[in-house]
N, C-alpha and C. Protein backbone atom coordinates (compact mmCIF):
# COMPACT_ATOMS: atom_id res chain seq x y z
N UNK A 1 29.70 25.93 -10.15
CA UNK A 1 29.44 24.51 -10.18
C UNK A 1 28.59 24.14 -8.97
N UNK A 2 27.61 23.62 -9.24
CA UNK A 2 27.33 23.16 -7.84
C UNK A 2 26.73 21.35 -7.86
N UNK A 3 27.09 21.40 -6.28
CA UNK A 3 27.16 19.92 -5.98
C UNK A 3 25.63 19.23 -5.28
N UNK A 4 26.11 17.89 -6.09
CA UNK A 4 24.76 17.45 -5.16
C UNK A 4 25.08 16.94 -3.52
N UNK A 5 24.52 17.11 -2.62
CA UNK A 5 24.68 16.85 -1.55
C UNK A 5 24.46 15.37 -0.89
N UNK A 6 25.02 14.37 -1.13
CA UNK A 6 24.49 12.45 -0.60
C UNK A 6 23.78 13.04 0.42
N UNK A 7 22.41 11.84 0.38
CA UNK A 7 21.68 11.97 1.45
C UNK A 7 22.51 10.82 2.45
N UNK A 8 22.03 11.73 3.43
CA UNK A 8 22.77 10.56 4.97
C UNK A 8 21.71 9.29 4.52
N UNK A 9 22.24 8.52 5.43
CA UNK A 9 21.83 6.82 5.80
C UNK A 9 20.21 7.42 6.82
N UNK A 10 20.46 7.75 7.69
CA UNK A 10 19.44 8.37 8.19
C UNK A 10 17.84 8.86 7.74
N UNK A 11 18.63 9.24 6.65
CA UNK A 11 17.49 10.18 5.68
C UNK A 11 17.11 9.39 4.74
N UNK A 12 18.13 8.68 4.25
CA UNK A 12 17.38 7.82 3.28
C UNK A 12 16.48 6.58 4.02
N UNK A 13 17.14 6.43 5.16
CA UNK A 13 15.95 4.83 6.40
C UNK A 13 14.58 5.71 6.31
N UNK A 14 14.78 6.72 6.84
CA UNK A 14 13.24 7.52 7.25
C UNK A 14 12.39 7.56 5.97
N UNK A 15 12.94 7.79 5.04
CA UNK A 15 12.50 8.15 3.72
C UNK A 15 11.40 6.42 3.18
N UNK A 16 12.58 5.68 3.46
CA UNK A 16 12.73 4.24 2.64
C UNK A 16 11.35 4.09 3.42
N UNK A 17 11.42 3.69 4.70
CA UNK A 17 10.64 3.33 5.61
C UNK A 17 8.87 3.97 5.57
N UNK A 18 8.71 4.90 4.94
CA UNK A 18 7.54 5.63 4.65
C UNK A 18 6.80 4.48 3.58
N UNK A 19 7.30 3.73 3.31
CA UNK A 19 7.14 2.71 2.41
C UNK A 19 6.52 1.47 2.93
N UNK A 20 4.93 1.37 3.08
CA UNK A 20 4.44 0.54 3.59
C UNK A 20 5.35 -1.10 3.45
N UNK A 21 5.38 -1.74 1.67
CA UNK A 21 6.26 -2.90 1.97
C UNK A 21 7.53 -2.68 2.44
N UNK A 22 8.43 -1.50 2.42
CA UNK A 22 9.62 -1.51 2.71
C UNK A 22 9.64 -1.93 4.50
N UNK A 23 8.33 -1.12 4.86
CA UNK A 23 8.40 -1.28 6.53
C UNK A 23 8.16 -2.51 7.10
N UNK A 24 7.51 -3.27 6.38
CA UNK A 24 7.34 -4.77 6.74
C UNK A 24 8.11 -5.63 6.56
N UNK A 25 8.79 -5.26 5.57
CA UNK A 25 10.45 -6.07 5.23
C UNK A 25 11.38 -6.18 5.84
N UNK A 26 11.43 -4.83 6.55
CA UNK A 26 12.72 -4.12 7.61
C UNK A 26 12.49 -4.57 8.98
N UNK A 27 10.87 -4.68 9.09
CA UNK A 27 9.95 -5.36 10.39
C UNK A 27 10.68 -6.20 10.65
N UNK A 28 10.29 -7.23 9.51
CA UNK A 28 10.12 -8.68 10.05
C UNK A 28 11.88 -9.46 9.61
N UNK A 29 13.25 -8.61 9.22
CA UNK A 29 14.45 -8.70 9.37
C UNK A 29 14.58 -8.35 10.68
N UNK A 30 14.53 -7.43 11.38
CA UNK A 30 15.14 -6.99 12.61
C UNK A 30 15.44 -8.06 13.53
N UNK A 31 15.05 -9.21 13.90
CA UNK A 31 15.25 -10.14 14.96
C UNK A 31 16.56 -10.68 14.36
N UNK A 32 16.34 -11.46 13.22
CA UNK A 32 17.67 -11.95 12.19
C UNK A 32 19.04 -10.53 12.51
N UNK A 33 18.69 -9.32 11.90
CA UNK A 33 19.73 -8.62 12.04
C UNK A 33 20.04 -8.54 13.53
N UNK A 34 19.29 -8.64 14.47
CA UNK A 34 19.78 -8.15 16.01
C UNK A 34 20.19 -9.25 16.21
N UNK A 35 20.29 -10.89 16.02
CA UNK A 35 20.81 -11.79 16.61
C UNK A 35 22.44 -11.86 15.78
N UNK A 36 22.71 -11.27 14.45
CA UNK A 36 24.12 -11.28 13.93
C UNK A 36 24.66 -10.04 14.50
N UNK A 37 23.61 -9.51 14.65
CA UNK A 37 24.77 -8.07 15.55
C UNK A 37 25.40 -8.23 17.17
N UNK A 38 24.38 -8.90 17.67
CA UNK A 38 25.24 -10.19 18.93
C UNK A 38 26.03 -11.21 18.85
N UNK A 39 26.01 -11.92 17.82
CA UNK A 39 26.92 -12.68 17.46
C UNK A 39 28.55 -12.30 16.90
N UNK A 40 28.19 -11.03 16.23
CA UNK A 40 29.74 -10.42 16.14
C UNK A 40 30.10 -9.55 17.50
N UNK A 41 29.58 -9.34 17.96
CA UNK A 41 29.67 -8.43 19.33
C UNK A 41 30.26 -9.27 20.49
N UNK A 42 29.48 -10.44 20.32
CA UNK A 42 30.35 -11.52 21.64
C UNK A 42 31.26 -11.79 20.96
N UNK A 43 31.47 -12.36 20.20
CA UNK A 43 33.11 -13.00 19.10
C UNK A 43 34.16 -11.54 19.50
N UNK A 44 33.54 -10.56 19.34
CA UNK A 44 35.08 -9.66 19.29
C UNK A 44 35.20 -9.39 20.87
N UNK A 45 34.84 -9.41 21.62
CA UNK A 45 34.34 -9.29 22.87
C UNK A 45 35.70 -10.61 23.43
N UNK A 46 35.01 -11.48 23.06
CA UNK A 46 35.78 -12.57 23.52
C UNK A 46 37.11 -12.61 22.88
N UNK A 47 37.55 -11.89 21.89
CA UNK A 47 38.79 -11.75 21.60
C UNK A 47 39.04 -12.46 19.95
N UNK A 48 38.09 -13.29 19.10
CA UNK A 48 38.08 -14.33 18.47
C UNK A 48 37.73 -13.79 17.04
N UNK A 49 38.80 -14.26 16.14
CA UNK A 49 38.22 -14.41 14.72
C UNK A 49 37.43 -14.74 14.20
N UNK A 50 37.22 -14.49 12.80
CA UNK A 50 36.16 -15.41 12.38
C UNK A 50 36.44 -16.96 12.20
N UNK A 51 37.77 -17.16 12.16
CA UNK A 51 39.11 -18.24 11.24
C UNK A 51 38.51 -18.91 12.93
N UNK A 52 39.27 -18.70 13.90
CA UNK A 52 39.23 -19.22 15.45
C UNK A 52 37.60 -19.55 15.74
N UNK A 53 36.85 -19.13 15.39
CA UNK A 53 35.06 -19.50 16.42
C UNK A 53 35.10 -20.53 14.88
N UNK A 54 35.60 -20.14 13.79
CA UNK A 54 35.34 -21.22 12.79
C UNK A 54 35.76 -22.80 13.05
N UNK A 55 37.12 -22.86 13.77
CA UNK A 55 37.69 -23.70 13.79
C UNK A 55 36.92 -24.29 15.39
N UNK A 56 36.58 -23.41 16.40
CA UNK A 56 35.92 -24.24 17.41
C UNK A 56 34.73 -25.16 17.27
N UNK A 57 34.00 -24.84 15.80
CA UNK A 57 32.89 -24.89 15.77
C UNK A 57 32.89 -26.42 14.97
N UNK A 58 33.87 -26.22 14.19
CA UNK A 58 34.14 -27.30 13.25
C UNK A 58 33.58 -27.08 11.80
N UNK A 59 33.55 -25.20 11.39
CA UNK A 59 33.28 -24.90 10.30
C UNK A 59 34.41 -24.22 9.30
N UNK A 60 33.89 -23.48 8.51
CA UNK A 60 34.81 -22.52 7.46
C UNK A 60 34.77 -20.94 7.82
N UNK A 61 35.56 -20.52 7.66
CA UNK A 61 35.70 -19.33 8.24
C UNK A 61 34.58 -18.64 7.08
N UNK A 62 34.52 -19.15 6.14
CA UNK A 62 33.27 -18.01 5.09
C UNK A 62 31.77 -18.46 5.46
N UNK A 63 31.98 -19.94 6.34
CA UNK A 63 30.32 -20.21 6.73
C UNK A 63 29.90 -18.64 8.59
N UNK A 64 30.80 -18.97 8.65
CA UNK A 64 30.92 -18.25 9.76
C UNK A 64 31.03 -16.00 9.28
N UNK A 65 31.70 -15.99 8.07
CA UNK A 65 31.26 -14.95 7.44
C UNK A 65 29.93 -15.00 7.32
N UNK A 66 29.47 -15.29 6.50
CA UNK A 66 28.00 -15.63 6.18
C UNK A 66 27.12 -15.41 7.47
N UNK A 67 27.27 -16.45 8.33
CA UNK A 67 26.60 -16.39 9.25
C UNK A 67 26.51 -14.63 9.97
N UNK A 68 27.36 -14.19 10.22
CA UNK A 68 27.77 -12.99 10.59
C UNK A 68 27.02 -11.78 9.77
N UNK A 69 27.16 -11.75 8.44
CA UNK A 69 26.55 -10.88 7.64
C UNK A 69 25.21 -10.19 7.72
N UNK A 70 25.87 -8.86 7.86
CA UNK A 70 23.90 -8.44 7.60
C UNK A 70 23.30 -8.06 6.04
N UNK A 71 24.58 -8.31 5.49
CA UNK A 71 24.36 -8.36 3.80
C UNK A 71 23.35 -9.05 3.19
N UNK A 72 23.12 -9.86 3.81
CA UNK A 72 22.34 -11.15 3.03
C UNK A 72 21.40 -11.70 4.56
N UNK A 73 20.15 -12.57 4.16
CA UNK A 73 19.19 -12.85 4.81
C UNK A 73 19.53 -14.24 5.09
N UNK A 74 20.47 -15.16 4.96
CA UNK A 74 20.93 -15.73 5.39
C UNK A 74 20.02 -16.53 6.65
N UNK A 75 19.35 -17.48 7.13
CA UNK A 75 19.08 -17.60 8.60
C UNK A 75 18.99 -18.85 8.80
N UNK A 76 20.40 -18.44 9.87
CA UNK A 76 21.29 -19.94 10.72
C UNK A 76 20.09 -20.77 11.51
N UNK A 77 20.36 -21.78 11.40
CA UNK A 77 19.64 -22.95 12.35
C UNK A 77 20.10 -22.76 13.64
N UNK A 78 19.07 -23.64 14.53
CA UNK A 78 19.52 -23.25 16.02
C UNK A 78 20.63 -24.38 16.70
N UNK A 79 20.82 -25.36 15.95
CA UNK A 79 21.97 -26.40 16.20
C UNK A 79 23.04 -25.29 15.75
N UNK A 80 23.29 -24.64 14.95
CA UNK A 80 24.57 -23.59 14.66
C UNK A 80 24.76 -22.58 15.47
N UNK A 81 23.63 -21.85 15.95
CA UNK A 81 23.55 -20.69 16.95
C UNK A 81 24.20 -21.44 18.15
N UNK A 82 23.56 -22.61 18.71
CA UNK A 82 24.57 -22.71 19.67
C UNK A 82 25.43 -23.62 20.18
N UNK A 83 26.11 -23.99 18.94
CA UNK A 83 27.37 -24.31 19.07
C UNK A 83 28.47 -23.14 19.11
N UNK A 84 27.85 -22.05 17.94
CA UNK A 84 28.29 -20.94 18.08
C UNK A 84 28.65 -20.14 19.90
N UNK A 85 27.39 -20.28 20.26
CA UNK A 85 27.70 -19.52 21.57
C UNK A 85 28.45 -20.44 22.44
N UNK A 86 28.10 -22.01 22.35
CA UNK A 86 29.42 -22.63 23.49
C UNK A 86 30.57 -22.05 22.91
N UNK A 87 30.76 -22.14 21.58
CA UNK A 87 32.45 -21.82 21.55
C UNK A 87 32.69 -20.58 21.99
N UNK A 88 31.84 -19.48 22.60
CA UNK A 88 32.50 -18.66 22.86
C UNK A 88 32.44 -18.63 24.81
N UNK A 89 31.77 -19.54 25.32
CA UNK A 89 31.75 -20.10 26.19
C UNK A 89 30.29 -19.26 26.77
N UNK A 90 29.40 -19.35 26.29
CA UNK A 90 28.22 -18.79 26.57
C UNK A 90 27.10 -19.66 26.21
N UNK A 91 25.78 -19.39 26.65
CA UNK A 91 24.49 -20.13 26.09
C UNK A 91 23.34 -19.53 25.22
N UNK A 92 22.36 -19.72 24.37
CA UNK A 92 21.93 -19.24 23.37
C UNK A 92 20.46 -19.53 24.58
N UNK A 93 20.16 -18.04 24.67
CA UNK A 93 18.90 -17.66 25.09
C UNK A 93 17.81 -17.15 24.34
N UNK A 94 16.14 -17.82 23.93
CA UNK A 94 15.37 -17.64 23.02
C UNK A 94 14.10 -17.79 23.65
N UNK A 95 13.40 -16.42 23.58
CA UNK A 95 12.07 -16.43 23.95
C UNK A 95 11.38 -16.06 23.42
N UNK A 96 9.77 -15.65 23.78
CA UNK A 96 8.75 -15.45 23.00
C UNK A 96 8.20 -14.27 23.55
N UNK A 97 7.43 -13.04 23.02
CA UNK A 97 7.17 -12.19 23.72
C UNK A 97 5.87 -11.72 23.02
C-alpha cells in the first residue's frame, strides 16, 4: 500500500507564492495579518479574554473574534484599534515607511 505524503504548510506557501497573483494577495494582506497577530499577542500577554477586552471595549466577544481572525480579511477601523489598545492599557502606534 502506499501512502501519499501531505505536503507541509511550508511547501505548499513556497509553492502557492510562485504565483504571481497569489504573491500580491499575500503582499498586500501582511500588514492586516501582522497587526491581528499583535493584537492577540498583547491580549494574552496582558492576561485577557476575548469575553474581558470585549467587555472593556464596550463590544461582543464575536466582534472582537472577528477582529482577531486571520481567517477572514476583515479590516478594523482605527477608532476600534485603539480603543482596543487602551483597554489593554497601551497606545496604537502607526507609521509610514
Amino acid at each position: 500500500m502506499q501512502t501519499t505524503k501531505r505536503p507541509t504548510f511550508a511547501n505548499f506557501k513556497k509553492k502557492a507564492l510562485q504565483d504571481e497573483e497569489v504573491r500580491k494577495e499575500y503582499n498586500a494582506l501582511k500588514p492586516l495579518f501582522a497587526i491581528k497577530k499583535q493584537l492577540v499577542a498583547a491580549r494574552i500577554a496582558k492576561g485577557l479574554t476575548q469575553d474581558e477586552i470585549a467587555k472593556k471595549i464596550g463590544t461582543s466577544k464575536s466582534n472582537i473574534s472577528r477582529l482577531e481572525s486571520l481567517n477572514n480579511s476583515y479590516m478594523p477601523n482605527l477608532a476600534t484599534l485603539m480603543k482596543y489598545a487602551e483597554a489593554l492599557g497601551m497606545r496604537l502606534d502607526i507609521g509610514l515607511r
